[in-house]
N, C-alpha and C. Protein backbone atom coordinates (compact mmCIF):
# COMPACT_ATOMS: atom_id res chain seq x y z
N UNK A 1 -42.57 -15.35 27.63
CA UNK A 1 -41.49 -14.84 28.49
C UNK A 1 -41.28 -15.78 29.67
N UNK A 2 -40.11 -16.10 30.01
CA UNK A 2 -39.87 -16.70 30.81
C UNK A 2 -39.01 -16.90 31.91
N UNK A 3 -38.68 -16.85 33.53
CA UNK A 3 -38.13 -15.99 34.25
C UNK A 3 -36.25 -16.63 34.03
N UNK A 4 -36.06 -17.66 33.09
CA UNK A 4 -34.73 -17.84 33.26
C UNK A 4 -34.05 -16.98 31.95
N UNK A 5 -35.02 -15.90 30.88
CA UNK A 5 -34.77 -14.85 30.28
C UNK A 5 -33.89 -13.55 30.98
N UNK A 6 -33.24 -13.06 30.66
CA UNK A 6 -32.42 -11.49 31.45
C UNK A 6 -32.51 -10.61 30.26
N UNK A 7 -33.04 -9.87 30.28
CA UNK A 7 -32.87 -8.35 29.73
C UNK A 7 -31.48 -7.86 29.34
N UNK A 8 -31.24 -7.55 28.23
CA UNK A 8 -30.37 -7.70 27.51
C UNK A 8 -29.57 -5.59 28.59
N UNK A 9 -29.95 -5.36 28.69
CA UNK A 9 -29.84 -3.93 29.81
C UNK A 9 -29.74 -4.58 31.27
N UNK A 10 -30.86 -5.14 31.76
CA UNK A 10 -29.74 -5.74 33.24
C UNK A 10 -28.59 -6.73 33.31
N UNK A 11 -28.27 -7.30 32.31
CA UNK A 11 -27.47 -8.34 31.88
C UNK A 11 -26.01 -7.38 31.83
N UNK A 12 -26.11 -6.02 31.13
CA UNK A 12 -24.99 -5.10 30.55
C UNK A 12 -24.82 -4.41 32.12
N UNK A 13 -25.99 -4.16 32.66
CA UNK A 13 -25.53 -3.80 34.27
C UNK A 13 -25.10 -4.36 35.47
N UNK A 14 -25.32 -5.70 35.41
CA UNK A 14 -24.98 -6.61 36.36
C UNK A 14 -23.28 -6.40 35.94
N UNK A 15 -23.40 -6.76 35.01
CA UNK A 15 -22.12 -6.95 34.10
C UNK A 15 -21.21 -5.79 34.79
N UNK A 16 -21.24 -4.33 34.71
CA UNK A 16 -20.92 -3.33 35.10
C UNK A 16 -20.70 -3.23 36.84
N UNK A 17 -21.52 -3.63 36.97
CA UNK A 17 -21.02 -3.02 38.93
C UNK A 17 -20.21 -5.13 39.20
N UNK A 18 -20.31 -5.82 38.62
CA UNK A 18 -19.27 -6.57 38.90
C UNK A 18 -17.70 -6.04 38.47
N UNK A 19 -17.67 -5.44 37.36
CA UNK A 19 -16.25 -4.57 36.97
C UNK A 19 -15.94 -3.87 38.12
N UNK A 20 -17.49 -2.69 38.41
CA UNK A 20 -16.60 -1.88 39.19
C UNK A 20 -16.22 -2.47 40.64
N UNK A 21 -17.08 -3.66 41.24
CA UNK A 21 -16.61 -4.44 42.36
C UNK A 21 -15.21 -4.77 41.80
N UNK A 22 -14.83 -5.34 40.89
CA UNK A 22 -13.56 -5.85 41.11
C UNK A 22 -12.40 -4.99 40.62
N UNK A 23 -12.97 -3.42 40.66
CA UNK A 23 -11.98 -2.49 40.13
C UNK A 23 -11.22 -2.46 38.60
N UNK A 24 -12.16 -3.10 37.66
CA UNK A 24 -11.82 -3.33 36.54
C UNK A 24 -12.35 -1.76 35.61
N UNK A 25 -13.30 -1.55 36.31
CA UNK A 25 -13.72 -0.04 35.79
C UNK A 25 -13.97 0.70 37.18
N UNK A 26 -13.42 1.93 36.61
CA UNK A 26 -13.50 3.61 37.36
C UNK A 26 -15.01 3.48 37.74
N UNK A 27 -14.87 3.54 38.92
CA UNK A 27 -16.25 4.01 39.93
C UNK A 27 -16.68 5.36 39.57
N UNK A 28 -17.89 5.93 39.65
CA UNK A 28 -18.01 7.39 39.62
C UNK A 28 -17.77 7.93 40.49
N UNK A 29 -16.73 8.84 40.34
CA UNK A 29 -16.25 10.19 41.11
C UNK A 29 -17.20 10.93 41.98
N UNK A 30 -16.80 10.72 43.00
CA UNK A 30 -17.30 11.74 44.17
C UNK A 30 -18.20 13.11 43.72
N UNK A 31 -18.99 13.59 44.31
CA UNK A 31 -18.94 14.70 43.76
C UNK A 31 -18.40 15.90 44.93
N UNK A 32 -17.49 16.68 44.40
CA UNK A 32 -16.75 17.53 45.17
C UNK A 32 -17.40 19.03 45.71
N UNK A 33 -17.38 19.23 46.98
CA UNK A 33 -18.05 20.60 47.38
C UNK A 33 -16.57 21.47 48.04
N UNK A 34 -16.88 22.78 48.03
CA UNK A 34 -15.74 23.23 48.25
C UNK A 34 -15.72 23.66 49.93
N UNK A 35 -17.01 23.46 50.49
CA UNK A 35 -17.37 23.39 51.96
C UNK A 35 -16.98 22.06 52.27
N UNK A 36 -16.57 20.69 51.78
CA UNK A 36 -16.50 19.65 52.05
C UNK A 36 -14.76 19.54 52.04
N UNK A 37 -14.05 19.94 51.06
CA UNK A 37 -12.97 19.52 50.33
C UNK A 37 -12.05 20.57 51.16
N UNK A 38 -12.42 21.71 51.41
CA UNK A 38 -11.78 23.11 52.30
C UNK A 38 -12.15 22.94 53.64
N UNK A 39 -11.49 22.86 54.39
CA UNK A 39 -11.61 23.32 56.16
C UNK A 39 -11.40 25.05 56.29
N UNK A 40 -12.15 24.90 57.06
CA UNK A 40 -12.29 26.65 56.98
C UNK A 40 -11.34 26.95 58.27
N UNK A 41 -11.09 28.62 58.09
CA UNK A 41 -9.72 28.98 58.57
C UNK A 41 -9.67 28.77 60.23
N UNK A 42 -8.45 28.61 60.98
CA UNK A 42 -8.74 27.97 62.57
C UNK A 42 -8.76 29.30 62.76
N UNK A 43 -8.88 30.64 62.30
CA UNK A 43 -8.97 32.32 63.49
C UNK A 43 -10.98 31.82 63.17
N UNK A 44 -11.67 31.51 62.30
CA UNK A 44 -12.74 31.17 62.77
C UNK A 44 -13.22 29.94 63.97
N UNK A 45 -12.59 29.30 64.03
CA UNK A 45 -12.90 28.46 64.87
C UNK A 45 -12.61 28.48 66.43
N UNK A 46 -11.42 28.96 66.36
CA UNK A 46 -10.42 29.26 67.69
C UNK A 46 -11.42 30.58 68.63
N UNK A 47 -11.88 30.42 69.79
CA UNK A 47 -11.99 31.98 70.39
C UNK A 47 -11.28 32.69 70.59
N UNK A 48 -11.48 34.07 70.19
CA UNK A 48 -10.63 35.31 70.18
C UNK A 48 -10.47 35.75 71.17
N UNK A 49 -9.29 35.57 71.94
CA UNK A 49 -9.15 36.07 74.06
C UNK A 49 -8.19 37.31 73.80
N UNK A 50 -8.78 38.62 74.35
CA UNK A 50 -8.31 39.60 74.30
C UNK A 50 -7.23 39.52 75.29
């Protein structure tokens, strides 16, 4: 074995996040929370002045 060898799997991954650097492939999607994605209502936030 010898270190100017690459692994036929980091070779396919290098490969991959250069795509997704150059936007040639879909990045993975966010993952969505509905505490993140929703602002919660302003009568919670606002103080209630009688």
């Amino acid at each position: 074995m010898s270190g100017s060898t690459v692994e036929p799997h980091d070779k396919m991954r290098s490969r991959d996040v250069s795509k997704v650097a150059r936007g040639e492939q879909a990045p993975r999607p966010p993952q969505r929370s509905p505490q993140v994605s929703r602002a919660p209502p302003p009568s919670s936030t606002t103080p209630k002045v009688p």
